[in-house]
Protein backbone atom coordinates (compact mmCIF):
# COMPACT_ATOMS: atom_id res chain seq x y z
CA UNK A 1 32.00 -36.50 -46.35
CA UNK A 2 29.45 -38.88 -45.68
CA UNK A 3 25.56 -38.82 -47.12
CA UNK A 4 24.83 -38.68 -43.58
CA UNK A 5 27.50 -36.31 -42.38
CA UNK A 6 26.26 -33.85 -45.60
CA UNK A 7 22.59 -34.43 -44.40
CA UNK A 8 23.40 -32.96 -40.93
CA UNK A 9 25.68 -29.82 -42.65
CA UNK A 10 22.12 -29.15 -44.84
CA UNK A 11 19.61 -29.52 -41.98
CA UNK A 12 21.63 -26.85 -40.01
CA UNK A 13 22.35 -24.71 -42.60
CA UNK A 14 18.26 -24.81 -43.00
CA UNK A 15 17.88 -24.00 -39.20
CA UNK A 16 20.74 -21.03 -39.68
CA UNK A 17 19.10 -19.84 -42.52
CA UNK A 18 15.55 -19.86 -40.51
CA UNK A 19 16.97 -17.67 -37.14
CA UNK A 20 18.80 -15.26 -39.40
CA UNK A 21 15.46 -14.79 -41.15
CA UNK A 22 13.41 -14.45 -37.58
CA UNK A 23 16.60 -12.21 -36.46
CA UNK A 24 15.27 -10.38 -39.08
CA UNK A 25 11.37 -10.09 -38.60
CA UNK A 26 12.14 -9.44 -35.16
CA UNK A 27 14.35 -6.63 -35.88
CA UNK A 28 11.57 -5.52 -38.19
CA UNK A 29 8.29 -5.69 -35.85
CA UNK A 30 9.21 -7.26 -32.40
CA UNK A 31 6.18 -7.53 -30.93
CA UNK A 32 4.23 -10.34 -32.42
CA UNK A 33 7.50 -12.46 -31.23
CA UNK A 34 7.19 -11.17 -27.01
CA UNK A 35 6.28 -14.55 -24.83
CA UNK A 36 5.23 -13.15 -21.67
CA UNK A 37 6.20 -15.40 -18.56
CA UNK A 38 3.06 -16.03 -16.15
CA UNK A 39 3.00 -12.84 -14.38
CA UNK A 40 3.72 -10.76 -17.56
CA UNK A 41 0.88 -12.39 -18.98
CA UNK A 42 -2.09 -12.24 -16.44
CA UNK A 43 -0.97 -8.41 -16.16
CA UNK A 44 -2.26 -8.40 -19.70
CA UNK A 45 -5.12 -9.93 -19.99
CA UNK A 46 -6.43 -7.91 -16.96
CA UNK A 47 -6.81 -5.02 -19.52
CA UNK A 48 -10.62 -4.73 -18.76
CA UNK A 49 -9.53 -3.21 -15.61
CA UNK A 50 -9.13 0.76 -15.46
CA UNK A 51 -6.08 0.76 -13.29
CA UNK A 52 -3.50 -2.12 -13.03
CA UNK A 53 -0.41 -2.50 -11.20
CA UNK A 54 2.50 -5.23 -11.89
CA UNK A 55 4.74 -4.82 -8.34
CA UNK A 56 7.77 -7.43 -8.73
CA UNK A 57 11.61 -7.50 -8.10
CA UNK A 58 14.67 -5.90 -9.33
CA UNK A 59 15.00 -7.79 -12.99
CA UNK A 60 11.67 -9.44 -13.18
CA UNK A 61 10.20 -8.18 -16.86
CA UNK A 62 8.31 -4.87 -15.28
CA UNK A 63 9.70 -2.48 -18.07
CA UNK A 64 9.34 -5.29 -21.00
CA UNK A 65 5.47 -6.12 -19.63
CA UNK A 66 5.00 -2.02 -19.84
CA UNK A 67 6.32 -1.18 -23.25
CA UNK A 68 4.70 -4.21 -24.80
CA UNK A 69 1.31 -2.92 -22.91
CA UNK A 70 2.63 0.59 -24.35
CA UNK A 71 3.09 -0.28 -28.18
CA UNK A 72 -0.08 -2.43 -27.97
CA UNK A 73 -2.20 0.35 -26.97
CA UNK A 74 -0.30 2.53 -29.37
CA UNK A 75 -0.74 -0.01 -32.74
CA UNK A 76 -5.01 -0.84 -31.11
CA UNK A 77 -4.47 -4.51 -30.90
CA UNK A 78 -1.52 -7.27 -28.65
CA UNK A 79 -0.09 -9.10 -32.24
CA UNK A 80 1.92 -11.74 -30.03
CA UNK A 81 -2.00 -13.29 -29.20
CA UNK A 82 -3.92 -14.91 -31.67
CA UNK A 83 -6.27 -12.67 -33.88
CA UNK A 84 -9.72 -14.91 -32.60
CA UNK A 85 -7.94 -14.67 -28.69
CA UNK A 86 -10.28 -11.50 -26.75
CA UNK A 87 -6.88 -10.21 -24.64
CA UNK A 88 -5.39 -9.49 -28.90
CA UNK A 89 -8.09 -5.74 -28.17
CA UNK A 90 -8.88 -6.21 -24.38
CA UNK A 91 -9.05 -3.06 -23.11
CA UNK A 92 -7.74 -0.79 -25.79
CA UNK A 93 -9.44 1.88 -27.45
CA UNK A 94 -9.52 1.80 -31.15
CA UNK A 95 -8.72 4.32 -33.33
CA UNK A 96 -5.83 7.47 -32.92
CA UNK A 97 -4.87 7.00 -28.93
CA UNK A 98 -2.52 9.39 -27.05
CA UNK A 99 -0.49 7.94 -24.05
CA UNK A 100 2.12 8.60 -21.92
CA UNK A 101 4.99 7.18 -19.82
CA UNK A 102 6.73 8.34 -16.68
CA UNK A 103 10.08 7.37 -15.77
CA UNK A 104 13.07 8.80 -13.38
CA UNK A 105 14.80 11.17 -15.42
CA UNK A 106 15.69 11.99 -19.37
CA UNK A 107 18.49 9.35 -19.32
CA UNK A 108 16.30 6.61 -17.68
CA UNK A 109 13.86 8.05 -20.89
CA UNK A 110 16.97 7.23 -23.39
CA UNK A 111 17.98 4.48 -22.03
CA UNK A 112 14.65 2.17 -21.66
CA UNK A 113 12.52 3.94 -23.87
CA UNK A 114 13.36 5.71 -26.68
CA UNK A 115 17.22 5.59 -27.09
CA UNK A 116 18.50 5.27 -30.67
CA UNK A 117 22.22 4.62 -29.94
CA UNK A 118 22.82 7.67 -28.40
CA UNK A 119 23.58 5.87 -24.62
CA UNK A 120 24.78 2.95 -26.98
CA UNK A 121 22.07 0.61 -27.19
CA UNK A 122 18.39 0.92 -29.06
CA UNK A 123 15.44 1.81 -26.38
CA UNK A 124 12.47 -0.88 -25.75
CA UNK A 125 9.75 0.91 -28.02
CA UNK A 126 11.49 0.80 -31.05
CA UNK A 127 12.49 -3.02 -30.43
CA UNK A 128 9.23 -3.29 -30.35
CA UNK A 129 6.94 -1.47 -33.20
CA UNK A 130 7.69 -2.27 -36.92
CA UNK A 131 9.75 -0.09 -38.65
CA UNK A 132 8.10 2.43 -40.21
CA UNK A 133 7.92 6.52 -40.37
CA UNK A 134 7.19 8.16 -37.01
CA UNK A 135 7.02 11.54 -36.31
CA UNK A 136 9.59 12.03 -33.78
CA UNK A 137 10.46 15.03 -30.90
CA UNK A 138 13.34 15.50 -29.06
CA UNK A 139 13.20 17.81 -25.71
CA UNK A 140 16.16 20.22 -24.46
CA UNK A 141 18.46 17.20 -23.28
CA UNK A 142 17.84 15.73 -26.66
CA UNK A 143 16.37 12.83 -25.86
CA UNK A 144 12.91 11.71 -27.93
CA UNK A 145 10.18 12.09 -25.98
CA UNK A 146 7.21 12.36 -28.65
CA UNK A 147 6.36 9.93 -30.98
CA UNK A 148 3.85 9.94 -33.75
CA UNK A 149 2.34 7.20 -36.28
CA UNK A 150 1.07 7.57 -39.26
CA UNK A 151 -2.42 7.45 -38.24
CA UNK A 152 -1.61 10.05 -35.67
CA UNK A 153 -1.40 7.94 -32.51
CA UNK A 154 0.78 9.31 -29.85
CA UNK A 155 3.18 8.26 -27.17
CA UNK A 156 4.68 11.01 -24.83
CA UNK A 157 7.67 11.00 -22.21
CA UNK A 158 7.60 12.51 -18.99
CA UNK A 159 9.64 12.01 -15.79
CA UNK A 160 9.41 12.52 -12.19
CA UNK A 161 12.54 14.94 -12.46
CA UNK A 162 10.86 16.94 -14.41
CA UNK A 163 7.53 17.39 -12.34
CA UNK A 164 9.60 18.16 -9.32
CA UNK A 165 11.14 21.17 -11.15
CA UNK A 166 7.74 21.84 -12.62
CA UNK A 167 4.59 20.61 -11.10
CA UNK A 168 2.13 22.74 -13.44
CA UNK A 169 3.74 20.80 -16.35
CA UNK A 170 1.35 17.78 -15.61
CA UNK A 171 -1.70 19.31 -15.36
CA UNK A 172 -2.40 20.42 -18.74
CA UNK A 173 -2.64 17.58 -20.92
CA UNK A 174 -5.39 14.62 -21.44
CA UNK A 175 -4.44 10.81 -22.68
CA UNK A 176 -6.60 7.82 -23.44
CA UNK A 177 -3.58 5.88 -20.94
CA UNK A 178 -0.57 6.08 -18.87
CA UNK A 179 2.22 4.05 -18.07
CA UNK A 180 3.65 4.49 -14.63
CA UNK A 181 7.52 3.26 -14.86
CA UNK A 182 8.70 4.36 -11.76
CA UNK A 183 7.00 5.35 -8.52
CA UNK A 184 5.59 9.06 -8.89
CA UNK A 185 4.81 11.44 -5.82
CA UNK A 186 1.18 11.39 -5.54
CA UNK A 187 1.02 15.24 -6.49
CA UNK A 188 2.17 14.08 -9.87
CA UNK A 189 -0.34 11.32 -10.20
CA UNK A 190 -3.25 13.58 -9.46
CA UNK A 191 -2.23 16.13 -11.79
CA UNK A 192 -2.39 13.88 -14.95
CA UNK A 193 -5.00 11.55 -13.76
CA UNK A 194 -7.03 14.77 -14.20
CA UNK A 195 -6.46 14.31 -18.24
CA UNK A 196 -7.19 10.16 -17.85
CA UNK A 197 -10.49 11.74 -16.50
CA UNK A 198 -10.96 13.67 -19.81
CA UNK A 199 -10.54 10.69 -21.93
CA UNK A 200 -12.22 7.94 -19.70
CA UNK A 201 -8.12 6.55 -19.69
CA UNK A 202 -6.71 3.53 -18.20
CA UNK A 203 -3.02 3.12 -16.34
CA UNK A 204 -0.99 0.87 -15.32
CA UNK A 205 2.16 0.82 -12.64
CA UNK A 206 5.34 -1.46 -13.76
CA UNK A 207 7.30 -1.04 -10.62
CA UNK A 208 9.46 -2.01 -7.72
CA UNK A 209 8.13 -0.54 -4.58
CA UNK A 210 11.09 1.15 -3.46
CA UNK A 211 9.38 4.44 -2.38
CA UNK A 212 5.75 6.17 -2.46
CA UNK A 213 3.87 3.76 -0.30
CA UNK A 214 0.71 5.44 -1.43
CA UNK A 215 0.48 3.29 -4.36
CA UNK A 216 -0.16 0.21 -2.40
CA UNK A 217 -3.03 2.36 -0.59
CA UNK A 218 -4.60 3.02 -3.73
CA UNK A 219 -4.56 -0.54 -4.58
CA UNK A 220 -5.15 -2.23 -0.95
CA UNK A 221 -7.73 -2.04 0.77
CA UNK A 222 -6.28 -3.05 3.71
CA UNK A 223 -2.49 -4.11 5.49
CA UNK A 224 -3.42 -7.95 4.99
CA UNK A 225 -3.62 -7.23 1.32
CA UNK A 226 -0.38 -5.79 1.16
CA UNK A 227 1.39 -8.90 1.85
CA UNK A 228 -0.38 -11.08 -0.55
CA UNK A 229 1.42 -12.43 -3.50
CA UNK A 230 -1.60 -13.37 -5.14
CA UNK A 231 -3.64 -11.75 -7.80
CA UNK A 232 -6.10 -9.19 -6.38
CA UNK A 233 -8.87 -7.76 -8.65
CA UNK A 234 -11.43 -5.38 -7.26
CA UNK A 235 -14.88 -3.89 -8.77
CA UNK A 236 -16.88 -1.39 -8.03
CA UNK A 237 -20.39 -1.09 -8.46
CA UNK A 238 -20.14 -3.57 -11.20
CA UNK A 239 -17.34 -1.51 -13.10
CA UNK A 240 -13.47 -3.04 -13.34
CA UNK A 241 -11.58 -0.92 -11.02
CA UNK A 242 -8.24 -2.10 -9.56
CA UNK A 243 -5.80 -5.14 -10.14
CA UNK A 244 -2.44 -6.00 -9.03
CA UNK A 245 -0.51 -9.08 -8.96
CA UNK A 246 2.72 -9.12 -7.22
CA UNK A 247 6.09 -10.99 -8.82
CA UNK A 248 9.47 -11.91 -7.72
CA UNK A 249 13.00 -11.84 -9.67
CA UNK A 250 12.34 -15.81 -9.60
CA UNK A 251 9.40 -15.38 -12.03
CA UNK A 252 11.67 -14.14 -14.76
CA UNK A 253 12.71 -17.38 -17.28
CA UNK A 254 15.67 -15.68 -18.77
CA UNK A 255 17.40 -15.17 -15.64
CA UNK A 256 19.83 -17.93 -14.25
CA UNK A 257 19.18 -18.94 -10.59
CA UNK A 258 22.46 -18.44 -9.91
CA UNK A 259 23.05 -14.99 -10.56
CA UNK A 260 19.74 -14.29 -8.84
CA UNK A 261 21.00 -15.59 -5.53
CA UNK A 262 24.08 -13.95 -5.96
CA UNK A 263 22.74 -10.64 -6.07
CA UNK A 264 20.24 -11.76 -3.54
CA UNK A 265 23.64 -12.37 -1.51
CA UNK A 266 24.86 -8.68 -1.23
CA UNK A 267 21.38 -7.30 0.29
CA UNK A 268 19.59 -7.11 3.61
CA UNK A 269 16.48 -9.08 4.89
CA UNK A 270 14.57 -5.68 4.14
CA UNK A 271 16.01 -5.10 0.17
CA UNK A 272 15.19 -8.92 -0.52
CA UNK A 273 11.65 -8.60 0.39
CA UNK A 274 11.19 -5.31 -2.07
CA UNK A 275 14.04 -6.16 -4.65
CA UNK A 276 13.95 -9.63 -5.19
CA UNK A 277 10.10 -10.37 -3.94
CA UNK A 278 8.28 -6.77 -5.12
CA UNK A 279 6.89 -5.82 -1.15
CA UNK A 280 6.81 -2.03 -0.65
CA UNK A 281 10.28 -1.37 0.95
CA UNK A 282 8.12 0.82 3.72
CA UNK A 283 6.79 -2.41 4.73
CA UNK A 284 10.33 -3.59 5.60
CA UNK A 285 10.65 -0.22 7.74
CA UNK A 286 7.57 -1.00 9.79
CA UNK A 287 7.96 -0.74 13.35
CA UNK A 288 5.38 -3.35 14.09
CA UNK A 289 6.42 -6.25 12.28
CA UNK A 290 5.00 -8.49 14.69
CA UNK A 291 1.60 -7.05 13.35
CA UNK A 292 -0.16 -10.29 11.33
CA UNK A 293 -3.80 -8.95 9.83
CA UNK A 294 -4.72 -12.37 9.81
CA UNK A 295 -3.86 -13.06 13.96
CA UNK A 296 -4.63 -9.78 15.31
CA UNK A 297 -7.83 -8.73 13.37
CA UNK A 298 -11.05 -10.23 14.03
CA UNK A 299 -13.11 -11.81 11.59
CA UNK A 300 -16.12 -11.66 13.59
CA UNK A 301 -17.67 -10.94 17.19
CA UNK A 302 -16.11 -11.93 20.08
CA UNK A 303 -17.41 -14.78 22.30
CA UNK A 304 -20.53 -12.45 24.33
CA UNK A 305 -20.07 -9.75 22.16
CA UNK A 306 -23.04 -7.74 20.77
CA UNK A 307 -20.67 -6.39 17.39
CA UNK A 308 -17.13 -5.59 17.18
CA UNK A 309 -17.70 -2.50 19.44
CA UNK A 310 -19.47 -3.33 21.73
CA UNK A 311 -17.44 -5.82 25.09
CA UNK A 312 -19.34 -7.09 27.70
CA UNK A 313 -20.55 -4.26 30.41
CA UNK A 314 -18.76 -6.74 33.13
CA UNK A 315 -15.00 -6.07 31.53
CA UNK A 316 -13.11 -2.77 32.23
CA UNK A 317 -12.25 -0.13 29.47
CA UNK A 318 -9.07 1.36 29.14
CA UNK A 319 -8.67 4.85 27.56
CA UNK A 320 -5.71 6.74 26.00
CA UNK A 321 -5.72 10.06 24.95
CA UNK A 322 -3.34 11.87 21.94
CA UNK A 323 -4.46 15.30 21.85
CA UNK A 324 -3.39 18.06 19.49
CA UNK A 325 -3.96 21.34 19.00
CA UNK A 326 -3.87 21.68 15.44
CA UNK A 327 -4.57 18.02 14.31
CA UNK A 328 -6.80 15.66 15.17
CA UNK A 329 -7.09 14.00 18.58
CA UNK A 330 -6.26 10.44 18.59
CA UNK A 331 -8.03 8.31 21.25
CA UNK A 332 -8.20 4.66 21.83
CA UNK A 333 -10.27 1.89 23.75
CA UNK A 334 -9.00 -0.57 24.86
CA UNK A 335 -11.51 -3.84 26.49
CA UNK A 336 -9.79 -6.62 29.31
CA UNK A 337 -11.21 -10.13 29.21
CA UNK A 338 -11.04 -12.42 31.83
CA UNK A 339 -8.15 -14.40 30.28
CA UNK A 340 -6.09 -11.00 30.31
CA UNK A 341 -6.64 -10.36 26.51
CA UNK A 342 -6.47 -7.14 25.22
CA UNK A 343 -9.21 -6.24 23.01
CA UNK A 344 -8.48 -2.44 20.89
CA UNK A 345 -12.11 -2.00 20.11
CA UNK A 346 -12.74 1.81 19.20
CA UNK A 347 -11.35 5.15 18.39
CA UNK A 348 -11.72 8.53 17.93
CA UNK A 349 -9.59 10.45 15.50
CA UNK A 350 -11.30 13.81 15.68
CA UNK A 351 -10.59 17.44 15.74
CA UNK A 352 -12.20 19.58 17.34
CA UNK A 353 -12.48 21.27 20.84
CA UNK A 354 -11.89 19.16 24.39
CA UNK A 355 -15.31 19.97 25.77
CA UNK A 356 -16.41 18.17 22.78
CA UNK A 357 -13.65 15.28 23.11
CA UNK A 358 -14.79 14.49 26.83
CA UNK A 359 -18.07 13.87 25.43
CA UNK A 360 -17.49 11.67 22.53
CA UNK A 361 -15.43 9.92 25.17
CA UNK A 362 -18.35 9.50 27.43
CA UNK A 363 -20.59 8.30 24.65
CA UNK A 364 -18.25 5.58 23.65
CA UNK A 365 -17.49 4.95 27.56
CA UNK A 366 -19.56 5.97 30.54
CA UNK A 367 -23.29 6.26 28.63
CA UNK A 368 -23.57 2.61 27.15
CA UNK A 369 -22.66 1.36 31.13
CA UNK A 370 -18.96 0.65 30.68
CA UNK A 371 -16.59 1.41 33.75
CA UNK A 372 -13.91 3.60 32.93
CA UNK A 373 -10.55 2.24 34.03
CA UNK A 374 -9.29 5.42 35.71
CA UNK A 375 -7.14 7.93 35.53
CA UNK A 376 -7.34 8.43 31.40
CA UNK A 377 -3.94 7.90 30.37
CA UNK A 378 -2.95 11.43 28.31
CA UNK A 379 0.31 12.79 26.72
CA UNK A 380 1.86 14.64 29.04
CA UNK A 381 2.00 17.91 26.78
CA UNK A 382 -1.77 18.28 28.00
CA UNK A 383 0.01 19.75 30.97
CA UNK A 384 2.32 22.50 29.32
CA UNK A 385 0.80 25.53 30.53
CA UNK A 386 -1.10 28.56 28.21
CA UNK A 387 1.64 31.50 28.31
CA UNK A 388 -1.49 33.75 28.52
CA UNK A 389 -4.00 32.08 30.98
CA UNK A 390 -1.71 29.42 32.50
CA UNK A 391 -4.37 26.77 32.34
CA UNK A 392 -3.69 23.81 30.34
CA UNK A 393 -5.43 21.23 28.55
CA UNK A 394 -5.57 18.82 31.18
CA UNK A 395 -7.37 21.38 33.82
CA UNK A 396 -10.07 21.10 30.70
CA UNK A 397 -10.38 17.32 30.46
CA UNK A 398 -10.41 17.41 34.23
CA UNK A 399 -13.57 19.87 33.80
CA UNK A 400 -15.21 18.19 31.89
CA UNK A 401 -15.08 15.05 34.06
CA UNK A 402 -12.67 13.05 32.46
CA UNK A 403 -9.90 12.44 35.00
CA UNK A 404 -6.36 12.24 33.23
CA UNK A 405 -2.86 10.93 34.36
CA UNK A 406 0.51 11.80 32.56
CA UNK A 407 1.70 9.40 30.23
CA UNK A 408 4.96 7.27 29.79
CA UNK A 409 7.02 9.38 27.07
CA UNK A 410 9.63 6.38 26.66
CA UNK A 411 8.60 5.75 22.88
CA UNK A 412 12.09 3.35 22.68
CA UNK A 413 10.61 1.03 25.49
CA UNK A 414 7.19 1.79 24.35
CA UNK A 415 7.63 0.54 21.25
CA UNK A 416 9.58 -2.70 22.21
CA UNK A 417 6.90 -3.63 24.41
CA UNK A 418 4.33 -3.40 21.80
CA UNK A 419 6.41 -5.60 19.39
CA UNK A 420 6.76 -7.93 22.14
CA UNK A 421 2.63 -8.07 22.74
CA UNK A 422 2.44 -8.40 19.07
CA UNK A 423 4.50 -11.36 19.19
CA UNK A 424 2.21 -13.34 22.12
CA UNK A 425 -0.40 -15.37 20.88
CA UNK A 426 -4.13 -14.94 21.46
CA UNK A 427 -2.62 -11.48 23.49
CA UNK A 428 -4.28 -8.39 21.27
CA UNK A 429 -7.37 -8.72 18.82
CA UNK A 430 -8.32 -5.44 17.03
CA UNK A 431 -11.66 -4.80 15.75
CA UNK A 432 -11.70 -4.63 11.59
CA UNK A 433 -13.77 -1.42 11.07
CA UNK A 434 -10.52 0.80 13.07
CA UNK A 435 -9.97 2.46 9.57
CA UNK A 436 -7.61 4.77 11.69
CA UNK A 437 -5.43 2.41 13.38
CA UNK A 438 -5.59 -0.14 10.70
CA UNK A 439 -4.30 3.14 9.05
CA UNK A 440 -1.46 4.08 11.47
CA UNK A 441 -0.74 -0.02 11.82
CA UNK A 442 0.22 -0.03 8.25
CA UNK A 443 1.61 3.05 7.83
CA UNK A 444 4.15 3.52 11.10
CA UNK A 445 7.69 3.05 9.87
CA UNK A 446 11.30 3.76 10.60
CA UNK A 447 12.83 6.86 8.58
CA UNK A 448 16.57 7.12 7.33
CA UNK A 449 18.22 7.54 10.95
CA UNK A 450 16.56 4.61 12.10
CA UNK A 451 13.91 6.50 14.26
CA UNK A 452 10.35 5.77 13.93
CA UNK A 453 8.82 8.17 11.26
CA UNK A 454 6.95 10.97 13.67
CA UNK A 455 3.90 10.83 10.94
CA UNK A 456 0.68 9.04 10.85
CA UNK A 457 1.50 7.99 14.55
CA UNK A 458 -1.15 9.16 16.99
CA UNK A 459 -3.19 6.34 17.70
CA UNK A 460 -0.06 4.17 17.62
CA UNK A 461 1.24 6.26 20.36
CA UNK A 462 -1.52 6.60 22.42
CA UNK A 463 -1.78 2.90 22.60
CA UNK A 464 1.86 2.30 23.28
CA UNK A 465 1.55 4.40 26.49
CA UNK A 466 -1.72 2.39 27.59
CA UNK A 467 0.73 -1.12 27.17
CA UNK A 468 3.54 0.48 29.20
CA UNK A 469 1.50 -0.12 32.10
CA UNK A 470 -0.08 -2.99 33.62
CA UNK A 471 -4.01 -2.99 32.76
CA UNK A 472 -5.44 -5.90 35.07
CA UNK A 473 -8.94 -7.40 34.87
CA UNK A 474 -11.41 -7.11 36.78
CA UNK A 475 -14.88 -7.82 37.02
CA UNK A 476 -17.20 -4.26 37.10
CA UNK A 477 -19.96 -5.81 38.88
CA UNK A 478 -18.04 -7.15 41.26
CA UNK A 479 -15.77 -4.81 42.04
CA UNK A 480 -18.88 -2.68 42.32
CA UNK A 481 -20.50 -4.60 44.81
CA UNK A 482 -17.29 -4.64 46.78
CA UNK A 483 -17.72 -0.89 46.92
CA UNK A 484 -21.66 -0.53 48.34
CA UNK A 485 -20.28 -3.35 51.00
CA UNK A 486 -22.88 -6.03 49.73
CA UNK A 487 -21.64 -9.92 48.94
CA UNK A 488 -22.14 -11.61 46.17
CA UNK A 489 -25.58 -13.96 45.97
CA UNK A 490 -25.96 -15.80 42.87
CA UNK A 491 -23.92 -16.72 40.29
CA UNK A 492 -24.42 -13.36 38.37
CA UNK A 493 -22.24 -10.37 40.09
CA UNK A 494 -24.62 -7.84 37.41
CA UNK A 495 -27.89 -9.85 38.86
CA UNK A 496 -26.54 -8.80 42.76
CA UNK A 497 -25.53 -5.20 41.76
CA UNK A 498 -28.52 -4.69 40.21
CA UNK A 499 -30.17 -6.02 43.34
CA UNK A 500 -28.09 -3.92 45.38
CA UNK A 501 -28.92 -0.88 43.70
CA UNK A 502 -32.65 -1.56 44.46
């Protein structure tokens, strides 16, 4: 053998002897060795924040980014950053913490979490901590779900499986923070956020939004926001409140692009969006997917408009009416340019009696000058008769002086119609303060059969049956002059109705 040949053999006998001895320091305190990728690691340097959420893909380092966020806040300091570096203690509380993690069920628990061999590999948290003597737990399924350090911080399991069978069993504990794993039912959520109230806790969501599109409303303020991939970070009143940023399967390093696509292969245009780019899958499901925030939404007073409510008095106003016995009434106002545009400028989404209705209907309508298009287009149950009296509710609205007309009930057609107005440009602006419709917008998706979800969809239908029918312009003043059987002088038709009137 060669000097040089014997050279070579020695240098990689040195690097051997170095990765069996980090094999070994990793297998002894993992942590201080985790390199987050660039989503992992703005997630945790956003630890100021009281409630974060990391929404990504199938595959793309959620779990990994939460236990390392879990151990961290478990040991009071993140060892993989330098000791001088502020995210090393952003955000944790020093001292003996108590926190807790959610996942699916008690194998999910074993599996990811806190397995020891028994579902034949070791679970993420021990990977992760040094070895050392923990106080341990295991439940009724046998599967750890309390651990304890020396210094007596705690981390608890909990699953979703388990609050369905028991809701009560949330309510009863505090924690300094709490890992979200999965997507919990709000009910769950509400009952332990109670004990993050206690403490003054943080949380934070590792997920893929496959279900419970609440989340998203808790950290978006609106259906624009939804869509963004960006980073979004929100205070209140000075304090850290909310941040999310939103990752793909692509983000992950240690995945091959090959085997990415090919799992990318077997699923629809709706599972790639949630499991390979991390959007709610109930934003796949939306009915109106046509619906841009960004086209459709104003961003600030029409052309010879006083505010986003208020068109000018020359254009007609189209009403629809969704009323309810029980819930709310749903009402919308619609506003017809000259150039045919459709402009949904107010609402009402209101319960209360149809006296009442008619009036906030006039208010919005007849009182500040505007020409009701008429009849009121209404759902035709307003016409199913009282067993008792045999009135119904549209003898009331017609009482009241609001002069109704049944309503298409062809949701199918409905519905493809509104897509295809959706699709038109410069077609439908909607006014930005609609909380309601924004709401409904956002919210109005197809359910398991393929039927859109009859939930959250009042407004949506009462404007649905306003677009199944034609809704012209034409010009009040005008047409009102036409009427008293004067022609038109100057220029302005409100200048010679207003003359005419005299």
């Amino acid at each position: 053998m060669s000097i040089q040949e014997q050279e070579i053999l020695l240098k990689r006998q040195e690097e051997l002897l170095l990765l069996q001895k980090k094999v070994e320091l990793v297998r002894a305190f993992g942590l201080p060795f985790y390199r987050p990728h660039t989503k992992q690691e703005a997630f945790h340097r956003a630890g100021r924040f009281k409630r974060r959420m990391y929404r990504a893909g199938n595959r793309s380092g959620k779990s990994q980014c939460g236990v390392a966020e879990d151990c961290a806040h478990f040991l009071g300091e993140r060892p993989w950053y330098a000791k001088d570096d502020p995210a090393r203690y952003e955000g944790i509380r020093q001292g003996r913490t108590k926190g807790l993690i959610v996942t699916t069920d008690w194998d999910k628990a074993d599996e990811v979490f806190t397995g020891k061999g028994r579902s034949g590999d070791v679970g993420k948290i021990w990977r992760n901590l040094p070895n050392d003597d923990y106080k341990t737990k295991k439940n009724h399924s046998g599967v750890i779900d309390y651990i304890e350090s020396k210094d007596g911080s705690v981390i608890r399991i909990d699953t979703i499986k388990s609050f369905s069978m028991n809701p009560m069993g949330s309510e009863s504990s505090d924690y300094d923070w709490v890992h979200w794993d999965e997507p919990p039912p709000q009910a769950m959520h509400k009952a332990v956020n109670r004990g993050l109230m206690d403490r003054g806790g943080c949380e934070w969501f590792t997920l893929t939004p496959l279900s419970e599109p609440w989340i998203n409303d808790l950290f978006f303020p609106n259906v624009n926001m939804v869509k963004s991939q960006d980073i979004l970070a929100q205070e209140r009143n000075g304090r850290p409140i909310s941040w999310v940023v939103s990752g793909s399967t692509y983000d992950n390093p240690y995945l091959s692009r090959e085997e990415i696509e090919e799992f990318e292969f077997l699923l629809s245009d709706d599972e790639k969006a949630c499991r390979i780019h991390g959007l709610p899958l109930s934003m796949s499901g939306m009915v109106y997917k046509s619906f841009d925030y960004d086209k459709h939404v104003l961003q600030d007073p029409a052309i010879g408009w006083d505010d986003f409510n208020t068109p000018p008095k020359n254009w007609p106003i189209y009403v629809s009416i969704d009323p309810h016995p029980q819930t709310p009434h749903a009402v919308i106002f619609i506003a017809v340019s000259p150039h045919d545009q459709k402009f949904i400028f107010d609402e009402l989404f209101v319960h209360c009696t149809i006296e009442t209705l008619s009036e906030y209907i006039k208010e919005k309508t007849i009182d500040r000058g505007y020409t009701l298009a008429n009849p009121v287009k209404c759902d035709p149950m307003a016409w199913i008769p009282d067993p008792i009296t045999g009135s119904c509710i549209a003898d009331e609205f017609f009482r009241c002086g609001i002069m109704v007309e049944k309503a298409s009930k062809s949701k199918a057609h409905g519905i493809m119609n509104m897509e295809a107005q959706f699709r038109k440009d410069n077609n439908i602006y909607v006014a930005p303060n609609l909380t309601r419709w924004l709401y409904e917008v956002s919210h109005y998706n197809y359910d398991k059969e393929n039927k859109p979800a009859d939930k959250d969809d009042h407004l949506m239908e009462a404007m649905y049956r306003l677009f199944i029918n034609d809704m012209p312009f034409f010009d009040v003043f005008e047409e009102a002059l036409t009427s008293l059987g004067h022609e038109p002088i100057t220029d302005s038709f409100e200048e010679d109705y207003a003359d005419a009137l005299q």
